[in-house]
N, C-alpha and C. Protein backbone atom coordinates (compact mmCIF):
# COMPACT_ATOMS: atom_id res chain seq x y z
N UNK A 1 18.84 5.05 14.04
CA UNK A 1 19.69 4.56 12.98
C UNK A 1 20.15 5.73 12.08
N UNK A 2 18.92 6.54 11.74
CA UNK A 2 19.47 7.48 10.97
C UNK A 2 20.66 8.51 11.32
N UNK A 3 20.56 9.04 12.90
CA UNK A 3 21.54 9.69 13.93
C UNK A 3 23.07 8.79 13.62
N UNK A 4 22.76 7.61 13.81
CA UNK A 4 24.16 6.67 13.81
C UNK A 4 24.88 7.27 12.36
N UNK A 5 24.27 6.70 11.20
CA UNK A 5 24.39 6.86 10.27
C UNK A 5 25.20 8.36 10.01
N UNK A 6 24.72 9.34 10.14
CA UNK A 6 24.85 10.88 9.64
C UNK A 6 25.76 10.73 10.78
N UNK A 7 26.34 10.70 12.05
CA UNK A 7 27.30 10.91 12.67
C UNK A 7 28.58 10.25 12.21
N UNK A 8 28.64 9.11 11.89
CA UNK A 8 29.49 8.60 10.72
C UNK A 8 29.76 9.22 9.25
N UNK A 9 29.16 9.35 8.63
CA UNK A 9 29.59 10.33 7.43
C UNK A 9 29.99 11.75 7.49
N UNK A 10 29.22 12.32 8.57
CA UNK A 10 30.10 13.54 9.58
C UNK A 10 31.37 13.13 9.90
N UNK A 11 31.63 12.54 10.43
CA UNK A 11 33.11 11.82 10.55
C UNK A 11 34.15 11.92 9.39
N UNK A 12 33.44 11.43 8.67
CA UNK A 12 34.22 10.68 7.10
C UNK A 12 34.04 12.00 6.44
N UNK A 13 33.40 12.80 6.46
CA UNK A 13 33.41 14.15 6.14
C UNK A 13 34.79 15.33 6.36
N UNK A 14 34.68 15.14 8.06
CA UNK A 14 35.32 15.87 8.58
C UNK A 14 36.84 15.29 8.30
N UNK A 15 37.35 13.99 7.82
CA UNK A 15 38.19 13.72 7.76
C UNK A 15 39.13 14.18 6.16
N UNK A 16 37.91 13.94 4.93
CA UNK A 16 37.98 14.68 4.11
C UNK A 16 38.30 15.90 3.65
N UNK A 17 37.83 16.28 4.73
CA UNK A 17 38.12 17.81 4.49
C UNK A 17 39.40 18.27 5.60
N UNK A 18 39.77 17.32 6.00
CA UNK A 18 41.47 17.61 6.56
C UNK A 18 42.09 17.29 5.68
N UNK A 19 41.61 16.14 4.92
CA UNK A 19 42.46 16.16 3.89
C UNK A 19 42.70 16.91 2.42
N UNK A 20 42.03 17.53 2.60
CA UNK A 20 41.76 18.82 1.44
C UNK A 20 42.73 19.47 1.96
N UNK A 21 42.70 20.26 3.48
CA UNK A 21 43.56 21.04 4.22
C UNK A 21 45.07 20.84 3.99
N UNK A 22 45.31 19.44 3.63
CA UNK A 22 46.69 18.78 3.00
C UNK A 22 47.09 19.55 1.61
N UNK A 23 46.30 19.64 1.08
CA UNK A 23 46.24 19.72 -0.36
C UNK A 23 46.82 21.08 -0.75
N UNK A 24 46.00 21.82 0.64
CA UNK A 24 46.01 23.41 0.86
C UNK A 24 47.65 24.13 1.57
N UNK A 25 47.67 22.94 2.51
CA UNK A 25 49.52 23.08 3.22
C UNK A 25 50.43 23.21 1.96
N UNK A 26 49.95 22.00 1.39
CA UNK A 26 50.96 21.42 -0.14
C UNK A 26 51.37 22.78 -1.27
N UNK A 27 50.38 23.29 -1.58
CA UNK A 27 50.05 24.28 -2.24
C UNK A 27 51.09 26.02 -1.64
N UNK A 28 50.36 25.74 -0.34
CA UNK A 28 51.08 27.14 0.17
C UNK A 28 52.46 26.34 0.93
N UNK A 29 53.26 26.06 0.90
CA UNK A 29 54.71 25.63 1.32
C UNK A 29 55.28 25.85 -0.05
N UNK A 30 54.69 25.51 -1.41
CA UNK A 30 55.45 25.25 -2.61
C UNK A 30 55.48 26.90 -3.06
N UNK A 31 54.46 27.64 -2.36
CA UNK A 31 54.51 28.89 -2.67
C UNK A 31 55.36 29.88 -1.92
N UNK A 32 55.92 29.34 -0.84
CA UNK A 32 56.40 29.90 0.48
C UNK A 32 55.82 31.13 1.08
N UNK A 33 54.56 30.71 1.12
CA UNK A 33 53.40 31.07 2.59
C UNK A 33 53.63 29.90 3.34
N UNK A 34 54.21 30.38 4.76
CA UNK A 34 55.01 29.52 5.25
C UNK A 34 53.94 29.52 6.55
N UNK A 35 53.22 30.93 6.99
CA UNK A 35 52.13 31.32 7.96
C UNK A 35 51.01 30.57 7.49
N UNK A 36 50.33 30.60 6.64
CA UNK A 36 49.18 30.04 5.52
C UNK A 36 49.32 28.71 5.81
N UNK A 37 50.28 28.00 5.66
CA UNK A 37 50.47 26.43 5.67
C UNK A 37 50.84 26.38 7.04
N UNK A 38 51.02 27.09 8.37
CA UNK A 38 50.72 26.57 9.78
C UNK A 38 49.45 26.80 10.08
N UNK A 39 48.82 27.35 9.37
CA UNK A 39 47.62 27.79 9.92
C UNK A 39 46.53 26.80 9.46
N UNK A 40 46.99 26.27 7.81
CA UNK A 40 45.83 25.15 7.98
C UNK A 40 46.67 23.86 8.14
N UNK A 41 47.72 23.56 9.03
CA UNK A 41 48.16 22.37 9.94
C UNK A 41 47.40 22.57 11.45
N UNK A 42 47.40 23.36 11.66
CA UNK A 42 46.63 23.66 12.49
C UNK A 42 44.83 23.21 12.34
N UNK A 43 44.21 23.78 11.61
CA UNK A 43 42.83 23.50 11.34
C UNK A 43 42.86 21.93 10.87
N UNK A 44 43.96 21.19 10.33
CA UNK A 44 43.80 19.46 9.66
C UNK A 44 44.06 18.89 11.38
N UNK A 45 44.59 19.53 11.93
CA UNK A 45 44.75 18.75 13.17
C UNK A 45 43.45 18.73 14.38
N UNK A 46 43.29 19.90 13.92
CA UNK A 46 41.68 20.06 14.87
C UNK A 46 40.54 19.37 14.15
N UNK A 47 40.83 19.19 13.21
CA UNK A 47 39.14 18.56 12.18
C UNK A 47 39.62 16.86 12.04
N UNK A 48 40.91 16.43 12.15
CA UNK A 48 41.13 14.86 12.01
C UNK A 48 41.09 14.60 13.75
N UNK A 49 41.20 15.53 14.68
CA UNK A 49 41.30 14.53 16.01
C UNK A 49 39.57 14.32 16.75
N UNK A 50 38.53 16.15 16.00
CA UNK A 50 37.29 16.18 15.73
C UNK A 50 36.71 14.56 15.47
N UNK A 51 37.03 14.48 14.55
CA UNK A 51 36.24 13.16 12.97
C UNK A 51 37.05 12.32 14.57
N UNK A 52 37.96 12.12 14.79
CA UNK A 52 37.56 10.98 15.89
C UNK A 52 37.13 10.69 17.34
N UNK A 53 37.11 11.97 17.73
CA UNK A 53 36.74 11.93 18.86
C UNK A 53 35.17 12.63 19.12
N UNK A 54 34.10 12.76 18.45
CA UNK A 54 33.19 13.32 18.28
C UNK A 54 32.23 12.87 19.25
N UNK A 55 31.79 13.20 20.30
CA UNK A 55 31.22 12.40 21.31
C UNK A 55 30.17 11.31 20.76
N UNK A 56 30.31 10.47 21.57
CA UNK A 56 29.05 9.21 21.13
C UNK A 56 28.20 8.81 22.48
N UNK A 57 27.91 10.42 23.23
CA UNK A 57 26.86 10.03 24.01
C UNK A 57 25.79 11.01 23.68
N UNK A 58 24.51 11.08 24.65
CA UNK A 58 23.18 11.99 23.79
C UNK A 58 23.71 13.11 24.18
N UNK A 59 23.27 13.83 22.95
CA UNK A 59 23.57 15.46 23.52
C UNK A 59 21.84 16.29 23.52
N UNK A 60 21.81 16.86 24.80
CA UNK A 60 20.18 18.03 24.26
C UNK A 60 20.81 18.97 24.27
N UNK A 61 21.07 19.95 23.75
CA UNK A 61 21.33 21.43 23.17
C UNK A 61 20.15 22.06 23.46
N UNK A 62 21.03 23.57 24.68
CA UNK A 62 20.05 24.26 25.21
C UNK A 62 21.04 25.66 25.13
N UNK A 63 20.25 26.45 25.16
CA UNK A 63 21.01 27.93 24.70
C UNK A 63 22.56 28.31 25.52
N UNK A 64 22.06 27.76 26.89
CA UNK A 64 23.35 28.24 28.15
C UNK A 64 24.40 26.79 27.69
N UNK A 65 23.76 25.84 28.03
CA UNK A 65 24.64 24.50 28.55
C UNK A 65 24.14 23.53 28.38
N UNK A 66 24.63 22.89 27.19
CA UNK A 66 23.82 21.36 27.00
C UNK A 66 24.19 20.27 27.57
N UNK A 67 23.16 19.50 27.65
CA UNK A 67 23.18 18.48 28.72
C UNK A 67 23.74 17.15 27.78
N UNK A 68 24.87 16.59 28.59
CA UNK A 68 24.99 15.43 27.51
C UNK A 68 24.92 14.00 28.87
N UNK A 69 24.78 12.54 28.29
CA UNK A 69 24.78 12.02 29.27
C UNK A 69 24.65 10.95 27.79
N UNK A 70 24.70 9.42 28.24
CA UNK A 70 25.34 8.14 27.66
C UNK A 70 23.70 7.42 26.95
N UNK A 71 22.88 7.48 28.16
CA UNK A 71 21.39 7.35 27.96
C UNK A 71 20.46 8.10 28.17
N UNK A 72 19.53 8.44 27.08
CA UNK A 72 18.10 9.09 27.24
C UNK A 72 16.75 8.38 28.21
N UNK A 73 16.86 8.73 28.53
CA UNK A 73 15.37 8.34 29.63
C UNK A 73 13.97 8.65 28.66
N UNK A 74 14.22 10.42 28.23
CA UNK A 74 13.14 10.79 27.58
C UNK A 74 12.41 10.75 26.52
């Protein structure tokens, strides 16, 4: 429950803080940093498609290659 939980507010997190990244486009366009504001359209687009697509199967994290799969056995 607690995993469920914190992967959801990770979410709602990560979405937040794309939307900050808005705030940050807004800011540098009005300034005409025109590079600055593709660059964090860029980062709001990677952190809002993140917040939804964040896998929802188990992950074990191992130094080379983590193993992910739908159910734990162990």
């Amino acid at each position: 429950m607690f995993k469920r939980n914190f992967l959801e507010i990770l979410r709602w997190g990560l979405r937040f803080h794309g939307i900050g990244h808005l705030v940050e486009v807004v800011a540098a366009v009005s300034e005409g940093a025109y590079i600055t504001a593709t660059i964090a359209l860029i980062f709001i687009s990677i952190e809002l498609l993140a917040s939804f697509y964040l896998p929802k199967e188990h992950v074990h994290f191992k130094p080379l290659k983590s193993d992910v799969h739908e159910d734990c056995k162990d």
